[in-house]
Protein backbone atom coordinates (compact mmCIF):
# COMPACT_ATOMS: atom_id res chain seq x y z
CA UNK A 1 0.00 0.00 0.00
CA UNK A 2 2.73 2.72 0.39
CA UNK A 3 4.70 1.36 -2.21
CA UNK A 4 1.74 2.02 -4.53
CA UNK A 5 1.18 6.02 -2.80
CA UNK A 6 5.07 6.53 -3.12
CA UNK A 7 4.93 5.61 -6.75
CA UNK A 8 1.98 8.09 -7.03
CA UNK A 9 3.79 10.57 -5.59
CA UNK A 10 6.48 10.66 -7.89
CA UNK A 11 3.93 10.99 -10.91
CA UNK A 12 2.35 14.19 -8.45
CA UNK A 13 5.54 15.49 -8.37
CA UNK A 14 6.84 14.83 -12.14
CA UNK A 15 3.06 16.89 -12.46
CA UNK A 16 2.56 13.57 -15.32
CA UNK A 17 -0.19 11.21 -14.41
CA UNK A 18 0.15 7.23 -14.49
CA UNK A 19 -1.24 6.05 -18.56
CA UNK A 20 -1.84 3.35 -20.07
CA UNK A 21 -0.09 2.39 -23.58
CA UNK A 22 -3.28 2.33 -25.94
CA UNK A 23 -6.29 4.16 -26.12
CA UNK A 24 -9.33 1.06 -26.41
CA UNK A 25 -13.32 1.16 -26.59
CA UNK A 26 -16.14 -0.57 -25.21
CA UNK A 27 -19.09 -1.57 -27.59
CA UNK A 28 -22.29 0.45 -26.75
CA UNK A 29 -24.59 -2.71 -26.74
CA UNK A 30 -22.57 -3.83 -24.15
CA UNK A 31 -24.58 -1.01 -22.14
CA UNK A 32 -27.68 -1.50 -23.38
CA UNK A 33 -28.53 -5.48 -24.70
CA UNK A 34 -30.57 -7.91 -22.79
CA UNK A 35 -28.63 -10.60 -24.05
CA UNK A 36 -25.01 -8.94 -23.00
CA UNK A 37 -26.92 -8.47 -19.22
CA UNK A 38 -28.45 -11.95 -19.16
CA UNK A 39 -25.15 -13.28 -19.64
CA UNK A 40 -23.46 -11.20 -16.68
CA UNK A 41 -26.03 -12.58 -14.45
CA UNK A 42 -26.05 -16.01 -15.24
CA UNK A 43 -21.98 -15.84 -14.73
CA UNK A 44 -20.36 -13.08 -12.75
CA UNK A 45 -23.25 -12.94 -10.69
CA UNK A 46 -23.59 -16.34 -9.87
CA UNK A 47 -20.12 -17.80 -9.77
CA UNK A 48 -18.48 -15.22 -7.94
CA UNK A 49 -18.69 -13.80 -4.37
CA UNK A 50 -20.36 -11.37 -3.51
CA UNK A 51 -21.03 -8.76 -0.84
CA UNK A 52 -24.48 -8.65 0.50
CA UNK A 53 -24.21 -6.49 3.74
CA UNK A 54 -22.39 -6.21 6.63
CA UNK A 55 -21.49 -8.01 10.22
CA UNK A 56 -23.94 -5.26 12.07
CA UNK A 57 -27.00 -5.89 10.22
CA UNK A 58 -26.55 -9.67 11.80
CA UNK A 59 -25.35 -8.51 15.26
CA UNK A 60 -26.48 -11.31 17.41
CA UNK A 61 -28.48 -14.41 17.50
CA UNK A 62 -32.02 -14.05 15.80
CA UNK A 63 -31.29 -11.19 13.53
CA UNK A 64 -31.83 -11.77 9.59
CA UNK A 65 -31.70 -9.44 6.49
CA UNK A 66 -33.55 -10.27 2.69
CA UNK A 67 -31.84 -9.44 -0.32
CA UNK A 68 -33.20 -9.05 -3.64
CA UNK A 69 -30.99 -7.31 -5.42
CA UNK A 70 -29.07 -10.50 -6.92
CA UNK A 71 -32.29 -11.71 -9.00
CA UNK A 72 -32.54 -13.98 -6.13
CA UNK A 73 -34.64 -14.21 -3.06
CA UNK A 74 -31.70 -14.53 -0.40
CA UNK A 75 -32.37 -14.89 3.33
CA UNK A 76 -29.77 -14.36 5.47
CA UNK A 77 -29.88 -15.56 9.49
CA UNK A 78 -27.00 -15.69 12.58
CA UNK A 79 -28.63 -18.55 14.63
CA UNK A 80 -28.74 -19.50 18.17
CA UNK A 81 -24.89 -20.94 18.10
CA UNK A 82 -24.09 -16.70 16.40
CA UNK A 83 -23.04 -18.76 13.08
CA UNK A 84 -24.29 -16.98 9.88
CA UNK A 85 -26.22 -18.91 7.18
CA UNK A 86 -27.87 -17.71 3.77
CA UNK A 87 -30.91 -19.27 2.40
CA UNK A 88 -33.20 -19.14 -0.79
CA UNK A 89 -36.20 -16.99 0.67
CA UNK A 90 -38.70 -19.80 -0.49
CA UNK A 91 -40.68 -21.69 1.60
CA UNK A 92 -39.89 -25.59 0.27
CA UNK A 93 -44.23 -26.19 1.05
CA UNK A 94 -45.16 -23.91 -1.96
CA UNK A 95 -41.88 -21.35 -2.48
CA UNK A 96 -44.02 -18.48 -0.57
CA UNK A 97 -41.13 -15.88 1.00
CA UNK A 98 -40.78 -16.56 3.91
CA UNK A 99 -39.56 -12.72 5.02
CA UNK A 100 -41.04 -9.42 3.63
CA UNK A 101 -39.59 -7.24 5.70
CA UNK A 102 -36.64 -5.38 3.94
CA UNK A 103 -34.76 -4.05 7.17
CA UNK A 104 -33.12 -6.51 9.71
CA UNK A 105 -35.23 -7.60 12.22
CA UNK A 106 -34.83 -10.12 15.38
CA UNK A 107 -36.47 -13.66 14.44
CA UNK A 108 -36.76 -17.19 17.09
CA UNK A 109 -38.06 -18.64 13.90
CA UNK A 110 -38.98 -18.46 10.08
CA UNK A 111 -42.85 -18.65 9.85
CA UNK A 112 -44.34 -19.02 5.84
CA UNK A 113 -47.35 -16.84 6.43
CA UNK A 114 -48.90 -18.53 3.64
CA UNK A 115 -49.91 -22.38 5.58
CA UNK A 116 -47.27 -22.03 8.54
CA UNK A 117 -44.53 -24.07 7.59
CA UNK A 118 -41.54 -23.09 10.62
CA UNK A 119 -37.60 -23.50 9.87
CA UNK A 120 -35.26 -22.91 12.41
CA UNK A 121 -32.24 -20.24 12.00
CA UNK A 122 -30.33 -22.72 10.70
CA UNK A 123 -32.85 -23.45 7.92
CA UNK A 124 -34.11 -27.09 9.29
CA UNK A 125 -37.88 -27.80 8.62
CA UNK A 126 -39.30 -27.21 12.07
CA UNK A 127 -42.97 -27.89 11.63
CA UNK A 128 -45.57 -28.45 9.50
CA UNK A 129 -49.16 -27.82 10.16
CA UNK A 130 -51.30 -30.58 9.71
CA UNK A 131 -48.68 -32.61 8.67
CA UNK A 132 -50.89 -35.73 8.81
CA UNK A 133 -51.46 -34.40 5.25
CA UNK A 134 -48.15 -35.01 4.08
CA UNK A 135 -47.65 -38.60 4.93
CA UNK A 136 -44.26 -39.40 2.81
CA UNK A 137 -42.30 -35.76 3.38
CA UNK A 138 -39.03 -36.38 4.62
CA UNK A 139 -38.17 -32.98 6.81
CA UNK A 140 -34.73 -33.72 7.11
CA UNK A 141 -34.31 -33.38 3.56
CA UNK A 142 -36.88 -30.47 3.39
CA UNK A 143 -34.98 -27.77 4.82
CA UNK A 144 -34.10 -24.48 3.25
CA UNK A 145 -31.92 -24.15 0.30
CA UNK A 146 -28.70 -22.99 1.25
CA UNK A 147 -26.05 -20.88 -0.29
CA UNK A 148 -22.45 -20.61 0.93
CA UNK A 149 -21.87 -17.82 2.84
CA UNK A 150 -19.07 -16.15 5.24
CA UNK A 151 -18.11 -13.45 7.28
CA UNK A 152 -14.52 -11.70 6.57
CA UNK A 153 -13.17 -8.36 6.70
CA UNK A 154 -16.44 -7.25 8.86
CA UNK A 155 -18.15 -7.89 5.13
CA UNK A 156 -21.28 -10.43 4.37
CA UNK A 157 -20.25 -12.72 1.31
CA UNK A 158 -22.49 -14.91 -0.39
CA UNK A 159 -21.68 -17.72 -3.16
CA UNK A 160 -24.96 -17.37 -5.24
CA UNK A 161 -24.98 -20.60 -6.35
CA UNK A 162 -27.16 -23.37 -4.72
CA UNK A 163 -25.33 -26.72 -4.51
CA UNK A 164 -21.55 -25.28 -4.42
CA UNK A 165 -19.38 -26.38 -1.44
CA UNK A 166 -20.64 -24.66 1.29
CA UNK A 167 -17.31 -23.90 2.73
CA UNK A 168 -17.03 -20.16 1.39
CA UNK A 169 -14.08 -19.14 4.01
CA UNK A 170 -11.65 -21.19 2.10
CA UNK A 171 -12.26 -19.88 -1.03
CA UNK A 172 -12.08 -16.25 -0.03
CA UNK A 173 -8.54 -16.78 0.93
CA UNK A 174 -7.83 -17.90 -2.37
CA UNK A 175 -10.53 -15.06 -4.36
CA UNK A 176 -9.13 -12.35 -2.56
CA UNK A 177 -5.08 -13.26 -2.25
CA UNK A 178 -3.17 -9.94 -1.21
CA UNK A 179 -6.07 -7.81 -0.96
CA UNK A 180 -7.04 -9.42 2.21
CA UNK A 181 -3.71 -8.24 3.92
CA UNK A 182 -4.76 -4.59 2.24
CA UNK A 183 -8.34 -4.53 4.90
CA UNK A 184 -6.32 -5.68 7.34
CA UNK A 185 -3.41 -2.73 7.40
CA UNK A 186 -6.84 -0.35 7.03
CA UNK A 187 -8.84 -1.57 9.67
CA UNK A 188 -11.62 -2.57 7.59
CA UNK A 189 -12.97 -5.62 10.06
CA UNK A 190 -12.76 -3.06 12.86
CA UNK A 191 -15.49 -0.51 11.51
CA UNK A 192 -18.95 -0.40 12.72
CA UNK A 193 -21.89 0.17 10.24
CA UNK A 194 -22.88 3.95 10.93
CA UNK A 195 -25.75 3.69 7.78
CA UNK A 196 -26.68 0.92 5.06
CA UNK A 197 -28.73 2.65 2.16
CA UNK A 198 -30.38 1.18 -1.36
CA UNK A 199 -31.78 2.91 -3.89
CA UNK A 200 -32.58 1.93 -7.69
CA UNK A 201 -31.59 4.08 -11.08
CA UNK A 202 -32.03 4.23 -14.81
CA UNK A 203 -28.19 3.10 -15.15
CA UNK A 204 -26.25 -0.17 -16.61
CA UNK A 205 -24.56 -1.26 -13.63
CA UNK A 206 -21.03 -1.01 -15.30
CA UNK A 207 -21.63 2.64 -15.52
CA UNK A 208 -21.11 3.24 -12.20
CA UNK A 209 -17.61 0.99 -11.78
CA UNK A 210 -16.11 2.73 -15.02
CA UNK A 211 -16.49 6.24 -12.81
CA UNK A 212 -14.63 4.35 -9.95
CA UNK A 213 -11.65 2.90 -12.12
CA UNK A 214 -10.76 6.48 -13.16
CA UNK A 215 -9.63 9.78 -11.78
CA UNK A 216 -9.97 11.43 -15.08
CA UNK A 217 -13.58 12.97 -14.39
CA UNK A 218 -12.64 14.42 -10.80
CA UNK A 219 -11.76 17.62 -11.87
CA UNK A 220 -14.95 18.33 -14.00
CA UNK A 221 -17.31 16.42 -12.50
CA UNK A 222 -16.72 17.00 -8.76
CA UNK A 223 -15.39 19.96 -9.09
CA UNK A 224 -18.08 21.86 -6.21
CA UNK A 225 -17.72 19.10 -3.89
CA UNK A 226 -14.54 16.83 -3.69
CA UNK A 227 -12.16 18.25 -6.36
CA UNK A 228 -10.57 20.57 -4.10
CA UNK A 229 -9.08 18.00 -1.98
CA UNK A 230 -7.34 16.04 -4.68
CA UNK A 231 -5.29 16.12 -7.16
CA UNK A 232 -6.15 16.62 -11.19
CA UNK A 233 -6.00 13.19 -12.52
CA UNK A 234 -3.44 11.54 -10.40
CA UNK A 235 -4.12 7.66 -9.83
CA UNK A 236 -2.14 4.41 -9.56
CA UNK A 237 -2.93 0.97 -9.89
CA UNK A 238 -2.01 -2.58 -9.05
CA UNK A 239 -4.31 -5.46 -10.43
CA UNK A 240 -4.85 -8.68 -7.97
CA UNK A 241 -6.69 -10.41 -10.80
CA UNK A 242 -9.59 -10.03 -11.27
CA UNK A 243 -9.49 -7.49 -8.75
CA UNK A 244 -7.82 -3.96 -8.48
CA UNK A 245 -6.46 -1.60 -6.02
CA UNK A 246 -6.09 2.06 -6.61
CA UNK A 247 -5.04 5.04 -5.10
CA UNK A 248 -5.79 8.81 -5.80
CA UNK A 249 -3.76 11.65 -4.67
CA UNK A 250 -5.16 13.95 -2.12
CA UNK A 251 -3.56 17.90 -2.18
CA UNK A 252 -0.50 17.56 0.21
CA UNK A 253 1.43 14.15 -0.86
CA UNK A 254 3.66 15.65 -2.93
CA UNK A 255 5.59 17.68 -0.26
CA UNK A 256 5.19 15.33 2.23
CA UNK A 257 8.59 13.97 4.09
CA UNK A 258 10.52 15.87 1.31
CA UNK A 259 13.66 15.46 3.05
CA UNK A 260 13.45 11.39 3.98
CA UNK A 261 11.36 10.47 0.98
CA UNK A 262 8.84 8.63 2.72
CA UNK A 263 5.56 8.27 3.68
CA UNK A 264 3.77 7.38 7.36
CA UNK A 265 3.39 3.81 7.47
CA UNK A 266 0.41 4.55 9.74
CA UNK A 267 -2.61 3.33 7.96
CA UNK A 268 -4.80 6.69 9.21
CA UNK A 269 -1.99 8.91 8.30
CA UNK A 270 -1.57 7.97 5.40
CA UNK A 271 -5.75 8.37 4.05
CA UNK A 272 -4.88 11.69 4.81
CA UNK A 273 -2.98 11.87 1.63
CA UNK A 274 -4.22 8.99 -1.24
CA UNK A 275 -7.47 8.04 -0.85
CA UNK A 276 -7.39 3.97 -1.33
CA UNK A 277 -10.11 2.39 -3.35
CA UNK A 278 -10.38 -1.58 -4.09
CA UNK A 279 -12.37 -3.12 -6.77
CA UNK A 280 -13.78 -6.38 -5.73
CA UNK A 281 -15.31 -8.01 -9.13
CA UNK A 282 -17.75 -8.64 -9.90
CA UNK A 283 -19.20 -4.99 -8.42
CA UNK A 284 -17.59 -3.28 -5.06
CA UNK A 285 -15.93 -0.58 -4.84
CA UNK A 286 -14.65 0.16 -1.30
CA UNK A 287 -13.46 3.54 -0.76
CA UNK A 288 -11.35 4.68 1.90
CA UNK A 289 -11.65 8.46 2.68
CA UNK A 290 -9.39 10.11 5.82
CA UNK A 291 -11.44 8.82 8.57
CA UNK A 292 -14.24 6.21 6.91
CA UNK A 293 -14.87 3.63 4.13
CA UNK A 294 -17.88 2.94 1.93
CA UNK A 295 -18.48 -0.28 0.59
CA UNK A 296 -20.75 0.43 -2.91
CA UNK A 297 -22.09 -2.63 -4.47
CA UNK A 298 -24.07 -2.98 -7.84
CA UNK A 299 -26.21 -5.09 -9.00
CA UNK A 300 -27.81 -5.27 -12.56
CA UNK A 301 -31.46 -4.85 -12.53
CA UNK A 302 -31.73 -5.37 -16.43
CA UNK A 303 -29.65 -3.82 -18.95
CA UNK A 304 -30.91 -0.35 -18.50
CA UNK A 305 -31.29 0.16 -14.42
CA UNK A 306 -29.58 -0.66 -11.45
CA UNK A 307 -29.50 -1.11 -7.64
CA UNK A 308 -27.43 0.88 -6.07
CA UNK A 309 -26.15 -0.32 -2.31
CA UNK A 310 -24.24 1.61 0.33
CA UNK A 311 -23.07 0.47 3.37
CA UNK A 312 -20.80 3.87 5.14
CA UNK A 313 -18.36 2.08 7.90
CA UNK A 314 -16.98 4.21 10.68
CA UNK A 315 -14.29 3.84 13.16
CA UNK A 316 -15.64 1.56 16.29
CA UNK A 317 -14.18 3.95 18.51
CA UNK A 318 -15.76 7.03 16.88
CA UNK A 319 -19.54 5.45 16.91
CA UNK A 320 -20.32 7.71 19.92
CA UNK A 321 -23.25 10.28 20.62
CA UNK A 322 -20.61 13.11 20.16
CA UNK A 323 -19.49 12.58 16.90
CA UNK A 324 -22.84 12.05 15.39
CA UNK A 325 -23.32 15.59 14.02
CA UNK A 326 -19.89 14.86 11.98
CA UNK A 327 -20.88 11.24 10.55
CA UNK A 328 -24.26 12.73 9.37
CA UNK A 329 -22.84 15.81 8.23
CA UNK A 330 -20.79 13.43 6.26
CA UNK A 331 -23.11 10.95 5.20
CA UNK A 332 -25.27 14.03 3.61
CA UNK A 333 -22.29 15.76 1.76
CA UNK A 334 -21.19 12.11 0.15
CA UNK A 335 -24.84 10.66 -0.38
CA UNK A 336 -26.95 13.63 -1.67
CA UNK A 337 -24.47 15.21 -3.42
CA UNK A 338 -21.15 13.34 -4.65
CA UNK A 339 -22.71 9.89 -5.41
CA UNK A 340 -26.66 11.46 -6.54
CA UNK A 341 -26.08 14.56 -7.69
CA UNK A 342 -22.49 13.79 -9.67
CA UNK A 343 -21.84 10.39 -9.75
CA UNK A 344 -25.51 8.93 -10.73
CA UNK A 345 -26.36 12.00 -12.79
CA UNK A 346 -23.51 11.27 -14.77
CA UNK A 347 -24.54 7.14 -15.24
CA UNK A 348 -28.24 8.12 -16.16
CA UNK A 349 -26.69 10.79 -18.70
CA UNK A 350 -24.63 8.06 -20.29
CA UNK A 351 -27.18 6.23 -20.29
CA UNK A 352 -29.87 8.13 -22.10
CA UNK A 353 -26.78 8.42 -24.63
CA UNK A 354 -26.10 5.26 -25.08
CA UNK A 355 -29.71 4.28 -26.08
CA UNK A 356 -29.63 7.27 -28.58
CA UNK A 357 -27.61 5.39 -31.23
CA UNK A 358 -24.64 8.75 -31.30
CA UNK A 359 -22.22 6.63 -30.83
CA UNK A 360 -21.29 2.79 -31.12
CA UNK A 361 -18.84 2.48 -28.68
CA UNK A 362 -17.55 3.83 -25.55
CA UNK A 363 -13.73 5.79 -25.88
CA UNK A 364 -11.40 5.05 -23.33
CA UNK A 365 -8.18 6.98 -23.19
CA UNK A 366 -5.08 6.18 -21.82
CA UNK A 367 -6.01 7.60 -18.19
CA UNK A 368 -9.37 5.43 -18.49
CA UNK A 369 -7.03 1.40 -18.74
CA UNK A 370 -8.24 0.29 -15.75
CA UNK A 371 -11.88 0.31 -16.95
CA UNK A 372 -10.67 -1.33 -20.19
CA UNK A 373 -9.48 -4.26 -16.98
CA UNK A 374 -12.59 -4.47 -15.92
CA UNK A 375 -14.55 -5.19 -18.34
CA UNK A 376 -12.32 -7.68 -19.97
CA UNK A 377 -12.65 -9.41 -16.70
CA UNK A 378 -16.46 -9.66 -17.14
CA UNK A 379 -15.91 -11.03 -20.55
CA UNK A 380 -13.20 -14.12 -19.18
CA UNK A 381 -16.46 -14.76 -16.48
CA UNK A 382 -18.75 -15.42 -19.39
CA UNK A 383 -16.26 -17.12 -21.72
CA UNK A 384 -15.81 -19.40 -18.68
């Protein structure tokens, strides 16, 4: 991580940001076709993890949380024993969900309110009403569908793929390689969930990532809300295939420790002057500014709209009645206006564009590689 800021640095100072080789483009239909989003779904969103939510929203026994946004009903419970399990939201009597609510919520038990049917936390068929009625079901092997799921880095991850090997925790060792020592110099398991938020927009869910992968835009785009803190244009990047991790230069890191030539190795210190942001395919970005993080997931709702998830994470020690004027204050300024008013306005405009016909592909310039990355990771998902 500092090795990547004191590279940065030296392109701040040098006043000549990092560039690709080649200029490349992006095929517009890859924006817009049903076919092109039918095929993400069936493949990066279904053998990949995924983020779903956080450790808070499942802080002790009983709590669960529904999430749609995957194109699947998922149910996710923390049992009796505290261990974490994700289910298919379908009763197995006749698929009914068996949870409406959309906000967590304390449960002893999962209730169909269609005919009763009860499943424990751990998603074992508990009872059946009348079950005189159904003289040859078997409710050992009638118990939820399950999903592999796991806890790391603070973060909920889900497998979205009934029948895999339910032991996710190995293979996030594996998925994530160095990136998992990255959360753990930044304290990422450490913050508490200060505000989880989900909202839906007339976007293509790669929209959004493209604006992530790039520092280009900054200037122009935020330029009455963030600009002023950072740099013009100034990112580096590292890929941990099929992942990335990036940082952008905040005002200040080129004088910094002038006269050693080096940076604090204090993690804190340190998001003072590059703002960190990790790309976790198929769709997170996890940014983290001076003194918080936000973990932004995506999820394809059809070709043309998206659901847009935010989960802001705050220092543990900092979740205090004191400091809640600052985390709102906060929460307003990077909400309302840098992710609605620029961000979002700027997907929806591309996308109204892109169904126009002006133009058959997307540019990308040599400041823009890293979305060229991307996407050519989505494409080795669904040749896969």
């Amino acid at each position: 991580m500092t090795d990547l800021a004191l590279r940065l640095r030296e392109h701040v100072r040098a006043k000549s940001p990092p560039m690709g080789e080649h200029c490349s483009a992006i095929p517009a239909e890859h924006y817009t076709s049903q076919e092109r989003c039918a095929q993400e779904m069936a493949t990066a969103f279904r053998k990949y993890p995924v983020i779903v939510g956080h450790r808070d929203q499942l802080a002790k026994s009983g709590d669960v949380i529904r999430h749609d946004a995957l194109g699947l009903p998922l149910l996710i419970t923390r049992d009796n024993q505290g261990d974490l399990h994700c289910f298919l939201n379908a009763c197995r009597h006749r698929s009914m969900r068996l949870q409406e609510a959309p906000k967590a919520c304390g449960k002893r038990s999962l209730v169909c309110p269609y005919h009763g049917w009860t499943y424990e936390l751990d998603g074992r068929l508990k009872h059946v009403p009348h079950d005189y009625a159904f003289p040859d079901l078997d409710k050992q092997s009638n118990g939820l569908v399950a999903l592999p799921c796991a806890e790391r880095h603070g973060l909920i991850w889900v497998l979205p793929t009934p029948g895999e090997d339910l032991d996710l925790n190995q293979k996030l060792d594996a998925y994530l390689g160095s990136i998992n020592e990255d959360f753990e110099y930044l304290d990422l398991g450490d913050s508490a969930l200060y505000e989880q938020t989900e909202s839906q927009h007339a976007a293509n869910w790669k929209l959004i990532i493209d604006a992530f992968l790039e520092a280009y835009h900054v200037r122009v785009l935020h330029r009455n809300s963030i600009y002023p803190f950072f740099e013009d244009a100034m990112a580096a990047n590292d890929v941990v295939s099929p992942h990335m991790r990036s940082a952008v230069a905040r005002k200040g890191l080129a004088d910094i420790n002038t006269e050693t030539d080096s940076l604090p190795t204090d993690a804190l210190a340190l998001r003072n002057l590059v703002t960190y942001t990790h790309f976790i395919f198929p769709n997170t970005i996890i940014i983290f500014n001076p003194d918080y993080a936000s973990v932004l997931s995506f999820f394809p709702d059809g070709p043309e709209r998206l659901t847009w998830t935010h989960h802001m994470l705050i220092p543990q020690d900092q979740n205090t009645p004191e400091r809640q004027v600052h985390w709102q204050k906060t929460l307003e300024l990077i909400k309302h206006t840098v992710f609605e008013r620029e961000d979002l306005f700027a997907a929806e405009g591309m996308q109204i564009g892109l169904r126009s016909g002006a133009n058959t592909h997307m540019t990308l310039g040599r400041l823009e590689t890293m979305i060229r990355y991307f996407h050519d990771r989505v494409q080795d998902a669904i040749d896969a």
